[in-house]
C-alpha atoms as a PDB file:
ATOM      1  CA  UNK A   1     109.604  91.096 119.011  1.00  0.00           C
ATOM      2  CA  UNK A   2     107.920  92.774 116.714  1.00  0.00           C
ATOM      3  CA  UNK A   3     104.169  93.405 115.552  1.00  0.00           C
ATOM      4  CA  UNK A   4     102.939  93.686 112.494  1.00  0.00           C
ATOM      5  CA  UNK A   5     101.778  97.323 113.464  1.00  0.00           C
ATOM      6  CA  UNK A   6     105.542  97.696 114.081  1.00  0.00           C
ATOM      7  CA  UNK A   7     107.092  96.611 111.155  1.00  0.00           C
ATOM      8  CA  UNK A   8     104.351  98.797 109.121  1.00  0.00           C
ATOM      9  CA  UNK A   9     105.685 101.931 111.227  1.00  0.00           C
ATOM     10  CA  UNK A  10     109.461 101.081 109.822  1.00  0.00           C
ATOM     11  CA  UNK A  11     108.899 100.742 106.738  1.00  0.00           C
ATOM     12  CA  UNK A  12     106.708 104.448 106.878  1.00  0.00           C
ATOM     13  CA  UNK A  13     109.405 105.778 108.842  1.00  0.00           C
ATOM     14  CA  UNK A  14     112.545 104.339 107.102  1.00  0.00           C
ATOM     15  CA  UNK A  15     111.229 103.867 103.596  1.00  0.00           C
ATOM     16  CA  UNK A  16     113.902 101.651 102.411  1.00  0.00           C
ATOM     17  CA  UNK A  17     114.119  98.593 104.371  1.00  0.00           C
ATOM     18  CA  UNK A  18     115.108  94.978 103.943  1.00  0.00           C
ATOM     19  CA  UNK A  19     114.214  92.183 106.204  1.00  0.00           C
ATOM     20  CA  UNK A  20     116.850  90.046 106.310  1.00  0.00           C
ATOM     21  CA  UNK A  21     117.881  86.494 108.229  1.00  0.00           C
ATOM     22  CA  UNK A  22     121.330  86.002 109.414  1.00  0.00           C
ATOM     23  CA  UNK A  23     123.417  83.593 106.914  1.00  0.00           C
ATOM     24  CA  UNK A  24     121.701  83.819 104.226  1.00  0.00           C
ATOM     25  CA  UNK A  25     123.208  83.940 100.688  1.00  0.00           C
ATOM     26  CA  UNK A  26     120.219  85.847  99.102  1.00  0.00           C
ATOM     27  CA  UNK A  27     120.248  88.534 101.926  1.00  0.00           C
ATOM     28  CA  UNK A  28     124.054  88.989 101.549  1.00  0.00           C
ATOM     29  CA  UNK A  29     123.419  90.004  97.335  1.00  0.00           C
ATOM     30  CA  UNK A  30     120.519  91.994  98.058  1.00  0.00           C
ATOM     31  CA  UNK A  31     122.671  94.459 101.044  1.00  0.00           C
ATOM     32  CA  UNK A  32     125.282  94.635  98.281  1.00  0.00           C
ATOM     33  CA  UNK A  33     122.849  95.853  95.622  1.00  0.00           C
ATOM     34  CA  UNK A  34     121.401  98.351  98.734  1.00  0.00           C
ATOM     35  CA  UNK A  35     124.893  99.657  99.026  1.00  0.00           C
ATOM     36  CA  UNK A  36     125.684  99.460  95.149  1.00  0.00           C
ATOM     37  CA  UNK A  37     122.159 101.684  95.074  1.00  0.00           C
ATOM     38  CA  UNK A  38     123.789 103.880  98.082  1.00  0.00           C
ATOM     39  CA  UNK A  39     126.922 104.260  95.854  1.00  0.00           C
ATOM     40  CA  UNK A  40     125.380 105.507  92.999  1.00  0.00           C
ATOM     41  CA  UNK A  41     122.616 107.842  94.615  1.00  0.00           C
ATOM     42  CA  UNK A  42     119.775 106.301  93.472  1.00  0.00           C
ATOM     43  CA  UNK A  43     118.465 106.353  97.460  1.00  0.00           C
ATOM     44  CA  UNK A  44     120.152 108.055 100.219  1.00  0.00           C
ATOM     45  CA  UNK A  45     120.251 105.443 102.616  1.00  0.00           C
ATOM     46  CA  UNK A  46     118.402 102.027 103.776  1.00  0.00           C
ATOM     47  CA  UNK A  47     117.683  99.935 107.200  1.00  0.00           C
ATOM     48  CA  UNK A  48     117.539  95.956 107.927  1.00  0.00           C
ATOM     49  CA  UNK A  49     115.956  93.975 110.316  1.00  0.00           C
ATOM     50  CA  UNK A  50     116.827  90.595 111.210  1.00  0.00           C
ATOM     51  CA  UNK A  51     114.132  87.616 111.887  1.00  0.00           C
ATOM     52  CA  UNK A  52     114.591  86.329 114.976  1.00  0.00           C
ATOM     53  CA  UNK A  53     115.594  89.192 116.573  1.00  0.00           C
ATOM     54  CA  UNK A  54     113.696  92.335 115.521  1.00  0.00           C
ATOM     55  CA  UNK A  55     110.923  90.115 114.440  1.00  0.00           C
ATOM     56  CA  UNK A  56     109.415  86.384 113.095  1.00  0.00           C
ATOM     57  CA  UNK A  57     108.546  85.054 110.122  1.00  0.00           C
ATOM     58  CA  UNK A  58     104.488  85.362 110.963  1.00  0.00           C
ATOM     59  CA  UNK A  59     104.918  89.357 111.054  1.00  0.00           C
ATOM     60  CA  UNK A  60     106.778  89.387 108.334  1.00  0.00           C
ATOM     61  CA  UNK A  61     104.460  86.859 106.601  1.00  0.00           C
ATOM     62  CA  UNK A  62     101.876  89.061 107.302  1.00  0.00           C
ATOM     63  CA  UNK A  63     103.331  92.451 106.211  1.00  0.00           C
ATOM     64  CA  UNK A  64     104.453  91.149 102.888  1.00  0.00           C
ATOM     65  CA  UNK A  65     100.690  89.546 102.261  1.00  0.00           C
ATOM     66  CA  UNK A  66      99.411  92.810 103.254  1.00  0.00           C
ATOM     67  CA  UNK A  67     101.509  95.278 100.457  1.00  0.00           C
ATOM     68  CA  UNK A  68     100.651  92.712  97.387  1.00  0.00           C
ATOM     69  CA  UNK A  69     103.508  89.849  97.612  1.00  0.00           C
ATOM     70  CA  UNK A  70     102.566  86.211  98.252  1.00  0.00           C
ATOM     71  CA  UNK A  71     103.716  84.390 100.810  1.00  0.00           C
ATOM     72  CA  UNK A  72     102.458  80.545 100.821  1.00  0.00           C
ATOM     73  CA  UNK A  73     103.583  79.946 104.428  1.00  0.00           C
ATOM     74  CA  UNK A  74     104.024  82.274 107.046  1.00  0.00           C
ATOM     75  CA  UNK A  75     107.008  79.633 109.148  1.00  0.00           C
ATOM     76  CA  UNK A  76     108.643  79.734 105.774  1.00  0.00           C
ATOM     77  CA  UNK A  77     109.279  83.431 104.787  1.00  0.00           C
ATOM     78  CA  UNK A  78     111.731  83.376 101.814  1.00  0.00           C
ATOM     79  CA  UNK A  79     114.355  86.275 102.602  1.00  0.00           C
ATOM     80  CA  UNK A  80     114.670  88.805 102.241  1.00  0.00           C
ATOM     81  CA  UNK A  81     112.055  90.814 101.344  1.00  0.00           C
ATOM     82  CA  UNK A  82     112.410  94.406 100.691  1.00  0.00           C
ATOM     83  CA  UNK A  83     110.472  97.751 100.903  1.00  0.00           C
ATOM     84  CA  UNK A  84     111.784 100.601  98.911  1.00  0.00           C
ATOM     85  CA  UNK A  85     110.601 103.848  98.967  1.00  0.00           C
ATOM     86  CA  UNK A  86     108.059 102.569 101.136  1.00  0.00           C
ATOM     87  CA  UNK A  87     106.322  99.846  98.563  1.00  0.00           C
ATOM     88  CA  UNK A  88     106.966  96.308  98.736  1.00  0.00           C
ATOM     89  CA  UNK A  89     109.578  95.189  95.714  1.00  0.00           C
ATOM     90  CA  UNK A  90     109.625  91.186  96.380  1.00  0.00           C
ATOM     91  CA  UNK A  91     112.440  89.429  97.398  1.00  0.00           C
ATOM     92  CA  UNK A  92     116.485  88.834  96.232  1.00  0.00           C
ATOM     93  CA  UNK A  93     115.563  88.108  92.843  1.00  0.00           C
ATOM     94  CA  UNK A  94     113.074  91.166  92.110  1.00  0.00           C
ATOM     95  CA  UNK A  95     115.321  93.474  94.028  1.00  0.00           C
ATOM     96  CA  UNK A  96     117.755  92.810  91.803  1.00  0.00           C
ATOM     97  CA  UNK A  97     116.475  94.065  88.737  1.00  0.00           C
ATOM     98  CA  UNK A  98     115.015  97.442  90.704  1.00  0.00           C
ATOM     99  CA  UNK A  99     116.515 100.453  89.864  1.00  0.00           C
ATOM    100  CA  UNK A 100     114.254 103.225  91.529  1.00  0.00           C
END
């Protein structure tokens, strides 16, 4: 798994990144608005990791409390959460409304 040291390194290196769980409605809208963003050239490209396999909540947690967002409870992560352009946007909902 992941550290947080690591997840800070993907987000440099990949700049647009969501962190996604498997299943999960609000992940599923936020890769189609990533790929409706892709389609329209507003960024070139984008990477996901998945909790519980690249990483756990805590990290995550962590990363998100570090670039400004506000995560209550570390066990309880809402997903996704996405980086674009290598700054934290916020989740589904605030991703949503980003246009670059």
């Amino acid at each position: 798994m992941s550290s947080l040291t690591e997840l800070e390194q993907l987000v440099e290196q990949n700049q647009n990144i969501l962190f996604i769980k498997v299943g999960c409605p609000y992940c599923a809208r936020a890769l189609s608005h990533a790929d409706y963003l892709v389609e329209q050239g507003v960024i070139t490209s984008y990477a996901t990791r998945t909790v519980g396999q690249d990483f756990e909540n805590p990290e995550l947690a962590e990363l998100v409390n570090k670039n400004g967002g506000e995560l209550i409870s570390s066990d309880r992560a809402s997903k996704p959460q996405v980086f674009m352009q290598g700054k934290y946007i916020g989740d589904s909902q605030d991703f949503s409304q980003w246009q670059g």
